[in-house]
PDB file of N, CA and C in Angstrom:
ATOM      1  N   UNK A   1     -10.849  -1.604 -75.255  1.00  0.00           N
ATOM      2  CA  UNK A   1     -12.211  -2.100 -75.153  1.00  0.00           C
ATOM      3  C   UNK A   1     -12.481  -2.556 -73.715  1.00  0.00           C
ATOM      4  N   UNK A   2     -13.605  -2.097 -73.093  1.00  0.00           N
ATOM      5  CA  UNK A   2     -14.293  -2.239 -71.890  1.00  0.00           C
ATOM      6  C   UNK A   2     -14.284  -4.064 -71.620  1.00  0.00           C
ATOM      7  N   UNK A   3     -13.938  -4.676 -70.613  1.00  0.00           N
ATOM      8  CA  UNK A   3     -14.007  -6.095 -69.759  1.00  0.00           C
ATOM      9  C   UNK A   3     -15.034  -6.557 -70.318  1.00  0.00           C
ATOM     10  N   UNK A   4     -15.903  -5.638 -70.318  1.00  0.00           N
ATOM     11  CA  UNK A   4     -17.653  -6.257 -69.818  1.00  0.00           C
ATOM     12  C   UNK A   4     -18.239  -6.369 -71.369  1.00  0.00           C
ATOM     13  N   UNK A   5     -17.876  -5.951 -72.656  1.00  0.00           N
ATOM     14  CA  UNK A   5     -18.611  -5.988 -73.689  1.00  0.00           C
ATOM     15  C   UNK A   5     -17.894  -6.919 -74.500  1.00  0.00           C
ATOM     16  N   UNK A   6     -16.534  -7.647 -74.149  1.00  0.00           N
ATOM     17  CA  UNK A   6     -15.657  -8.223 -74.667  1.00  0.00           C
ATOM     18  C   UNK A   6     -16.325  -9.599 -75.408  1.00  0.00           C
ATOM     19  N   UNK A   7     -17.697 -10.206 -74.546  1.00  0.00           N
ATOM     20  CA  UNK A   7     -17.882 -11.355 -74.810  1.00  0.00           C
ATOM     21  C   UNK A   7     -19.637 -11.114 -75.085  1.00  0.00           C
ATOM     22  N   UNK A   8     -19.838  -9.910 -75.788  1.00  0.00           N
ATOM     23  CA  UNK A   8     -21.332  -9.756 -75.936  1.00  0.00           C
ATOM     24  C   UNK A   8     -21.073  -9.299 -77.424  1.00  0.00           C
ATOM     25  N   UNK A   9     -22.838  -9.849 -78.078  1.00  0.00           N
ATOM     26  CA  UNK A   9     -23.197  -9.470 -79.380  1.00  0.00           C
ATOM     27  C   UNK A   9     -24.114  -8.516 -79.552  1.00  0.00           C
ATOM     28  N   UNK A  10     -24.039  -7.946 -80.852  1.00  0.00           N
ATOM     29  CA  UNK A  10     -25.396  -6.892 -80.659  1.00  0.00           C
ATOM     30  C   UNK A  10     -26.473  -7.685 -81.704  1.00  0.00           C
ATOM     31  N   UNK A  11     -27.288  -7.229 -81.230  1.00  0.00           N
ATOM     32  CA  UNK A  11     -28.807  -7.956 -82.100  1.00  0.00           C
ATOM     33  C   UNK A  11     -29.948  -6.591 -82.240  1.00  0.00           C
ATOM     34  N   UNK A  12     -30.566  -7.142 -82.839  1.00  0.00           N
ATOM     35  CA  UNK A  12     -31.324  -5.954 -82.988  1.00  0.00           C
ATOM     36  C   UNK A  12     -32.758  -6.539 -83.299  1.00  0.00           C
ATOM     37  N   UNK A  13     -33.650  -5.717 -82.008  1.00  0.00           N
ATOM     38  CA  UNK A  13     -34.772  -6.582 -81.963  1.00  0.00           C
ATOM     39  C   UNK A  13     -36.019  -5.075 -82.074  1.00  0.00           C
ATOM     40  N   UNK A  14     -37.047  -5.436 -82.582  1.00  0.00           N
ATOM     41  CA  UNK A  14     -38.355  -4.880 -82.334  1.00  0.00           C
ATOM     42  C   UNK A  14     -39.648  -4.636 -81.682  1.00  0.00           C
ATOM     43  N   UNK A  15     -39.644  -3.803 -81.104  1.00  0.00           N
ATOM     44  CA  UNK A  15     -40.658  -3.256 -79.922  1.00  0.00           C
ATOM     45  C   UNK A  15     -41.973  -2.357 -80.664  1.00  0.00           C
ATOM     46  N   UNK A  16     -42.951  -2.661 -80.144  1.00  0.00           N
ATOM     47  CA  UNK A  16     -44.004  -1.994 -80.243  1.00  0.00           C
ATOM     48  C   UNK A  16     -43.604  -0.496 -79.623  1.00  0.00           C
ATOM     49  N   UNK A  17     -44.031   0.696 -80.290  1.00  0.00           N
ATOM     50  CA  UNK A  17     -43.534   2.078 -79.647  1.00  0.00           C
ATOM     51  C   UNK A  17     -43.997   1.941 -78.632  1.00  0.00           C
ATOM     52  N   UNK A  18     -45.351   2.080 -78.126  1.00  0.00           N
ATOM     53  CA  UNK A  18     -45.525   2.220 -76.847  1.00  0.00           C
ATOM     54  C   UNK A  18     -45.243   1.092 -75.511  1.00  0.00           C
ATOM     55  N   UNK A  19     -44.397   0.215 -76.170  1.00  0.00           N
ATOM     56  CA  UNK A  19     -43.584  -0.668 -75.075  1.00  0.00           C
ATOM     57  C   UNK A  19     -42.406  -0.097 -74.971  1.00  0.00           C
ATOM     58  N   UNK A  20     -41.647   0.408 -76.608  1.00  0.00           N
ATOM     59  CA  UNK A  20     -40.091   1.045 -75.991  1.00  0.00           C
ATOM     60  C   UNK A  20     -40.295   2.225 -75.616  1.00  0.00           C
ATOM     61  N   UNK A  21     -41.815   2.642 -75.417  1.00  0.00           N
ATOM     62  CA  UNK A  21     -41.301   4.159 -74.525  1.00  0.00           C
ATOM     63  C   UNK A  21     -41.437   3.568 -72.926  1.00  0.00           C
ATOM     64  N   UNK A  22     -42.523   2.591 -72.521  1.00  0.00           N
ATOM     65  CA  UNK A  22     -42.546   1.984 -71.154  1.00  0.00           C
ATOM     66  C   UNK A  22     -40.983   1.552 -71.328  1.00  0.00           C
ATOM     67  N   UNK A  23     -40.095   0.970 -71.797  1.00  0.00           N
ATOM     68  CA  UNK A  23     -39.047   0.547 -71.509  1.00  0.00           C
ATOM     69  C   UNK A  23     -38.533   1.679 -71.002  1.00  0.00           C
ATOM     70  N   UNK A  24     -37.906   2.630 -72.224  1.00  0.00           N
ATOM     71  CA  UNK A  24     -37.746   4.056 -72.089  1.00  0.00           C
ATOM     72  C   UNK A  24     -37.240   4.855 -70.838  1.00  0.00           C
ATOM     73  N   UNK A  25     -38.778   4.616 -70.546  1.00  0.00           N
ATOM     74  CA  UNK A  25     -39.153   5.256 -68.986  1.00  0.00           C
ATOM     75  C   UNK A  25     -38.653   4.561 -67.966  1.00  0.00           C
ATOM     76  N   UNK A  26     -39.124   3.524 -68.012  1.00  0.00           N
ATOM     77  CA  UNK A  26     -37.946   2.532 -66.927  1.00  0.00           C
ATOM     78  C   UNK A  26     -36.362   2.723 -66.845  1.00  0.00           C
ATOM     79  N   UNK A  27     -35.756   2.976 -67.826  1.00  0.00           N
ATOM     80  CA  UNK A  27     -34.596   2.510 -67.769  1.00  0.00           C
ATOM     81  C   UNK A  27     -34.273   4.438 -67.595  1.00  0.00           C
ATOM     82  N   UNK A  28     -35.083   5.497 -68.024  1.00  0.00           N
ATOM     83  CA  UNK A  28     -34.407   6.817 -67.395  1.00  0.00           C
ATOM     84  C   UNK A  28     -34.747   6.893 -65.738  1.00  0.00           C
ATOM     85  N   UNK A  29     -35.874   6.463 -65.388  1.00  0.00           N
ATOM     86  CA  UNK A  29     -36.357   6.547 -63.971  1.00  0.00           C
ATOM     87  C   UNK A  29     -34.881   5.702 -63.167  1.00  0.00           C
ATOM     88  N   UNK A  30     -34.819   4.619 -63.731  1.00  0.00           N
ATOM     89  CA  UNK A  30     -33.732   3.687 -63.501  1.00  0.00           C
ATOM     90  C   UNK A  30     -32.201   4.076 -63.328  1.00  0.00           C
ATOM     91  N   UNK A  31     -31.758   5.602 -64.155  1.00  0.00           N
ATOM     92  CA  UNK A  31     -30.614   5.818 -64.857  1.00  0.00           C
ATOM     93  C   UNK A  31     -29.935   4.230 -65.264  1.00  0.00           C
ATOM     94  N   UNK A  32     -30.495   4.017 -66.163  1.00  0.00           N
ATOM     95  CA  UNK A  32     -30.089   2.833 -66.861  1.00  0.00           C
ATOM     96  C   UNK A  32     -29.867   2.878 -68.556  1.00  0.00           C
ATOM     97  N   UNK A  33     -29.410   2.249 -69.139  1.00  0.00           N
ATOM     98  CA  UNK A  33     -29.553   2.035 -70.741  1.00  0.00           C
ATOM     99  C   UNK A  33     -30.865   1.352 -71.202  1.00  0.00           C
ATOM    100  N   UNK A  34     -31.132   1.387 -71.788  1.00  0.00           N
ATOM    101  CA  UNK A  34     -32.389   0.353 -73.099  1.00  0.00           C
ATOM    102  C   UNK A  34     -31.943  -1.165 -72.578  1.00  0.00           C
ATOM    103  N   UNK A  35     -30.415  -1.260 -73.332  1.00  0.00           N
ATOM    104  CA  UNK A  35     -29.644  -2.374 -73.002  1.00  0.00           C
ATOM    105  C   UNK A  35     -29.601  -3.375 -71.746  1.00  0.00           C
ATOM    106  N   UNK A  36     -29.589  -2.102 -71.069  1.00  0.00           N
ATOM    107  CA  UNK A  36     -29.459  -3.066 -69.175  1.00  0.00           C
ATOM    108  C   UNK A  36     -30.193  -3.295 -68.887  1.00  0.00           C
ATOM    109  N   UNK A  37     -31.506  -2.599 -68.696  1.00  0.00           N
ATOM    110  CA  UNK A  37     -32.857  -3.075 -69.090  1.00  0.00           C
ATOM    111  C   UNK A  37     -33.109  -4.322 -69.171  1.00  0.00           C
ATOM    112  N   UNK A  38     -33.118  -4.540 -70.693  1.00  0.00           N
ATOM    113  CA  UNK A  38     -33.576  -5.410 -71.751  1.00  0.00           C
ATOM    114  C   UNK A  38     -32.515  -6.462 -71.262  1.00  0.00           C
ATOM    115  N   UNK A  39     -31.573  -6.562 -71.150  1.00  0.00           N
ATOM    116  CA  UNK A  39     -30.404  -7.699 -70.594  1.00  0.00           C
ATOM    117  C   UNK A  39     -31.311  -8.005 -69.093  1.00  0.00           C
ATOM    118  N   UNK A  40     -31.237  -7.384 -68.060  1.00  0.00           N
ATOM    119  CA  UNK A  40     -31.595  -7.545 -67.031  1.00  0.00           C
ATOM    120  C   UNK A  40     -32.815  -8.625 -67.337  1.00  0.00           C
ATOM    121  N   UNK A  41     -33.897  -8.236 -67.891  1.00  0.00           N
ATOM    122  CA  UNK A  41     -35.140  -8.566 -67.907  1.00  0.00           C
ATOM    123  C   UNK A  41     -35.286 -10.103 -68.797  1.00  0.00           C
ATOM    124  N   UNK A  42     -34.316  -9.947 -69.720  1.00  0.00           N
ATOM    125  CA  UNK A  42     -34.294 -11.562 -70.608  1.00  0.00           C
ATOM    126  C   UNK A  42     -33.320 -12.732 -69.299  1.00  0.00           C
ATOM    127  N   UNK A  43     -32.449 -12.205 -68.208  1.00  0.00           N
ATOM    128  CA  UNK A  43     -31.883 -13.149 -67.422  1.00  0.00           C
ATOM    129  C   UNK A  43     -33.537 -12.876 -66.504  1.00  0.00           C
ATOM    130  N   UNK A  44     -34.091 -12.237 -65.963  1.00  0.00           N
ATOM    131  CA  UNK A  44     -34.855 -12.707 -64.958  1.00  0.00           C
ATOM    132  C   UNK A  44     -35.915 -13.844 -65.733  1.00  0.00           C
ATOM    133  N   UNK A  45     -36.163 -13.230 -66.539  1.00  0.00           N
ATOM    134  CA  UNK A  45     -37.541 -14.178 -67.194  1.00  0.00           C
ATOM    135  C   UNK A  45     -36.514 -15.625 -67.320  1.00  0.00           C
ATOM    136  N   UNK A  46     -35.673 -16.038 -68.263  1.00  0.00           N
ATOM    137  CA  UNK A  46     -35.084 -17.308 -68.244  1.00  0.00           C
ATOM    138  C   UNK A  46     -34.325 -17.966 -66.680  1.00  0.00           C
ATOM    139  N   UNK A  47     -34.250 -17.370 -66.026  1.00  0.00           N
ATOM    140  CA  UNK A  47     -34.153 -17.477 -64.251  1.00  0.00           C
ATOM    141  C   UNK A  47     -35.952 -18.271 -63.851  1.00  0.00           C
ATOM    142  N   UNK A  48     -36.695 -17.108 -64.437  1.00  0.00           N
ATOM    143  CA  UNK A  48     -38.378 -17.951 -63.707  1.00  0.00           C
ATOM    144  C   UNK A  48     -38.432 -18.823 -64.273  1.00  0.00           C
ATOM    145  N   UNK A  49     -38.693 -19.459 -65.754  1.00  0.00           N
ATOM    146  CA  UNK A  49     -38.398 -20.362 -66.271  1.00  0.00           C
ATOM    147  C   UNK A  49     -37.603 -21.564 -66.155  1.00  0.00           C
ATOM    148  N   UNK A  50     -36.729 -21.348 -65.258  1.00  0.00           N
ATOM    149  CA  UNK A  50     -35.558 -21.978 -64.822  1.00  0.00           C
ATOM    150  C   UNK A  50     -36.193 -23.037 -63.342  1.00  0.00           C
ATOM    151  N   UNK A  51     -36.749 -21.906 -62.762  1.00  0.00           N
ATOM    152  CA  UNK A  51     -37.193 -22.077 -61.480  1.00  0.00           C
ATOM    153  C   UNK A  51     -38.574 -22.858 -61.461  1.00  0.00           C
ATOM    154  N   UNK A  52     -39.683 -22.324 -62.519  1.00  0.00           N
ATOM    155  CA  UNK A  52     -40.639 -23.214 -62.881  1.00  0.00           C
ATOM    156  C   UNK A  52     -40.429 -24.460 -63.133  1.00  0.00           C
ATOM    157  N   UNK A  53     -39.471 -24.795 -64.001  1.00  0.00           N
ATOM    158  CA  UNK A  53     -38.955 -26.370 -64.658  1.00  0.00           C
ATOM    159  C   UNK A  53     -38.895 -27.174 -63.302  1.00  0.00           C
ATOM    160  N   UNK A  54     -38.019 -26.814 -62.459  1.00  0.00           N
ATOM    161  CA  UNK A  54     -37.648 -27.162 -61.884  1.00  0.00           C
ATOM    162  C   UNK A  54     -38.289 -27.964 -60.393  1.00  0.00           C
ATOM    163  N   UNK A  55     -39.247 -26.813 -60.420  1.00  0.00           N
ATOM    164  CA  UNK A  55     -40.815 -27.351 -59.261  1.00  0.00           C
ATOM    165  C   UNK A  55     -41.422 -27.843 -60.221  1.00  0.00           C
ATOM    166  N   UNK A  56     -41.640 -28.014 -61.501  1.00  0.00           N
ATOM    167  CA  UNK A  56     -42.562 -28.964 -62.213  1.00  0.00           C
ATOM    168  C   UNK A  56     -41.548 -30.394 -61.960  1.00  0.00           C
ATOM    169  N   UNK A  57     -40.504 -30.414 -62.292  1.00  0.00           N
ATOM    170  CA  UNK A  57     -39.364 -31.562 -62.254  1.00  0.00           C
ATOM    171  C   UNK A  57     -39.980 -31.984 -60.775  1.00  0.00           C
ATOM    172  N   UNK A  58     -39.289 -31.618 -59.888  1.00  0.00           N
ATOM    173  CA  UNK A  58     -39.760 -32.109 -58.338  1.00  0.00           C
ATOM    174  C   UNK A  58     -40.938 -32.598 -58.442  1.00  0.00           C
ATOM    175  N   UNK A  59     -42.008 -31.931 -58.444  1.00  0.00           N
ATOM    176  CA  UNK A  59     -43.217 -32.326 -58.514  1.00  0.00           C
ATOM    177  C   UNK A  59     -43.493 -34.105 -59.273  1.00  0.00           C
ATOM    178  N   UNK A  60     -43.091 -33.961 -60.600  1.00  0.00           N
ATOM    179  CA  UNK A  60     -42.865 -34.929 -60.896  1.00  0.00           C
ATOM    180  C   UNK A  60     -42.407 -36.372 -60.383  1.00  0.00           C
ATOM    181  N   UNK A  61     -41.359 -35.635 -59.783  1.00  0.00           N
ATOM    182  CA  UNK A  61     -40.228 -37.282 -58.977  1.00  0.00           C
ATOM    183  C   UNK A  61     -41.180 -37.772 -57.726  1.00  0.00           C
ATOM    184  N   UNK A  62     -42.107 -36.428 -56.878  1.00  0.00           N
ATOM    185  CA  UNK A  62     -42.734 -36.691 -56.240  1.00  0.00           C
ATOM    186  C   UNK A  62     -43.933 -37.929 -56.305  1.00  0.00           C
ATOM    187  N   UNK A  63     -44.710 -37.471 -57.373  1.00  0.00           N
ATOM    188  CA  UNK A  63     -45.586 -37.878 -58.254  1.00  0.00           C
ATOM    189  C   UNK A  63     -45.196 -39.467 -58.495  1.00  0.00           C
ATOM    190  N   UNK A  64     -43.700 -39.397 -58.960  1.00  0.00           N
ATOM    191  CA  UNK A  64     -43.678 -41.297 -59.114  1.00  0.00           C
ATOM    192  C   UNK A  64     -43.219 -41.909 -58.368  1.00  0.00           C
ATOM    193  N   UNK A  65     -42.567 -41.277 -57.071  1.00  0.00           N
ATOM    194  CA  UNK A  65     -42.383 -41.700 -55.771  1.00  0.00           C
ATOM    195  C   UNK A  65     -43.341 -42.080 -55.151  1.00  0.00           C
ATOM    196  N   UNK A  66     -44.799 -41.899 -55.117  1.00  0.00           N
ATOM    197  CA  UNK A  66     -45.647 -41.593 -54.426  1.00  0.00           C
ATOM    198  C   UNK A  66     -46.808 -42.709 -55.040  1.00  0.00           C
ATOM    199  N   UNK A  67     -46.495 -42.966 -56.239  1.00  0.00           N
ATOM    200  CA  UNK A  67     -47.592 -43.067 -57.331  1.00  0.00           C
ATOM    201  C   UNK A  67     -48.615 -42.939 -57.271  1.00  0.00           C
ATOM    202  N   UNK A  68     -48.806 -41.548 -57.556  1.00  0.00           N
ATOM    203  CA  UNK A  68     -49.901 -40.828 -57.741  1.00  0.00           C
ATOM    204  C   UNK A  68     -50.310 -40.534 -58.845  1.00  0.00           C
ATOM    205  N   UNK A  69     -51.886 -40.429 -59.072  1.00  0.00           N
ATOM    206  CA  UNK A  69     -52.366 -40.183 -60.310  1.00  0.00           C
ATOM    207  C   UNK A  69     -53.044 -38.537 -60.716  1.00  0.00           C
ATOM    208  N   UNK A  70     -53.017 -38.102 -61.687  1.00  0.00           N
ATOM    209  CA  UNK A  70     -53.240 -36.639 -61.775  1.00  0.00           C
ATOM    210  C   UNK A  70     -54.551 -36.601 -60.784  1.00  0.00           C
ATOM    211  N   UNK A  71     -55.458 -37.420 -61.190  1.00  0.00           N
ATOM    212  CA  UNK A  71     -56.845 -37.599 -59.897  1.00  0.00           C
ATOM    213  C   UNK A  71     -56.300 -37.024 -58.396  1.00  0.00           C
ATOM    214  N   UNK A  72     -55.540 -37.576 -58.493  1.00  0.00           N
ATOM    215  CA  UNK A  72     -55.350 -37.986 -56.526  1.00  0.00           C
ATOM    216  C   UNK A  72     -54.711 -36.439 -56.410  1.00  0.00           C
ATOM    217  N   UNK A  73     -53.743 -36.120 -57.154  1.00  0.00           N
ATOM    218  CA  UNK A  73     -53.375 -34.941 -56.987  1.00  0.00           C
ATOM    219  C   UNK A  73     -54.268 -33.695 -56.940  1.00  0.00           C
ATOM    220  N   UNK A  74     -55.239 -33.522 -58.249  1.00  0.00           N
ATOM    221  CA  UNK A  74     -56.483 -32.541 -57.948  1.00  0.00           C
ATOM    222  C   UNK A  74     -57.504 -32.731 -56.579  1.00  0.00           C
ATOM    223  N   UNK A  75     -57.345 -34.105 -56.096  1.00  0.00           N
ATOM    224  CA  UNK A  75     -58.327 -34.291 -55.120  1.00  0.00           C
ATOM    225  C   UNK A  75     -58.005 -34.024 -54.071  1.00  0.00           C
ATOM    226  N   UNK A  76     -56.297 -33.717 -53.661  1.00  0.00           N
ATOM    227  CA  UNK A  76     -55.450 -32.988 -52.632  1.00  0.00           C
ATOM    228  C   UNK A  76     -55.228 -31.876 -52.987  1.00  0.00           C
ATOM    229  N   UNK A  77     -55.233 -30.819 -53.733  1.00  0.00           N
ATOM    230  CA  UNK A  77     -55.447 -29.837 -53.772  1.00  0.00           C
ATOM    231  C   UNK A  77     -57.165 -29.111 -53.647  1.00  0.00           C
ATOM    232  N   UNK A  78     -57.998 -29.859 -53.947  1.00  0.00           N
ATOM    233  CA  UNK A  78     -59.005 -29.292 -53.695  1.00  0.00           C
ATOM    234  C   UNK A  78     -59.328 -29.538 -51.888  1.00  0.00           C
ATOM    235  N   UNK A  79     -58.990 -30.533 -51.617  1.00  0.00           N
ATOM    236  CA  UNK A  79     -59.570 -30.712 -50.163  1.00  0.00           C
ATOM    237  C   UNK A  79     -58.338 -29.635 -49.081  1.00  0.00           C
ATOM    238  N   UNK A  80     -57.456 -29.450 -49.637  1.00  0.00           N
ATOM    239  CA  UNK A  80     -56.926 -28.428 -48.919  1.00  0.00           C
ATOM    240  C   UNK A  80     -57.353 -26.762 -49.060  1.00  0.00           C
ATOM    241  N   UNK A  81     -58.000 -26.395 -50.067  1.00  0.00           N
ATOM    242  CA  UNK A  81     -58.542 -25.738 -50.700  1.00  0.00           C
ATOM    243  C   UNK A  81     -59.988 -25.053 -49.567  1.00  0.00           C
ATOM    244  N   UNK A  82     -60.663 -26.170 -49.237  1.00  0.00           N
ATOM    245  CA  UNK A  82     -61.832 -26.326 -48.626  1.00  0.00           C
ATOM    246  C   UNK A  82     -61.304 -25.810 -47.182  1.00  0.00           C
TER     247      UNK A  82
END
């Protein structure tokens, strides 16, 4: 048995046809699997997610460092805006 599948499960999930043929197509344009794909694409999305939290978090510490009120914050984004 292959290194790399030693510590993976299979699941089995459902696609609208005309998304698993856009997948499809990606992953032959790609020479790729369905799989690598679909793996690839569930780590990037939980990566942005990751990365979002994270500038919301900051933002936050900023926010009570600062003590600022959601007001003051829209009212610095709009005047930079201008």
């Amino acid at each position: 048995m292959s290194g790399c599948f030693m510590n993976t499960n299979t699941v089995n999930i459902s696609f609208q046809k005309d998304l698993l043929k856009k997948i499809d197509k990606v992953a032959k344009d790609e020479s790729r699997t369905r799989s690598e794909l679909i793996r690839e694409a569930a780590r990037m999305y939980i990566d942005k997610k990751n990365k979002w939290k994270e500038i919301f978090e900051f933002g936050d510490s900023i926010q009570k460092i600062n003590n600022l009120s959601e007001s003051d914050i829209m009212n610095e984004i709009k005047s930079v805006r201008k």
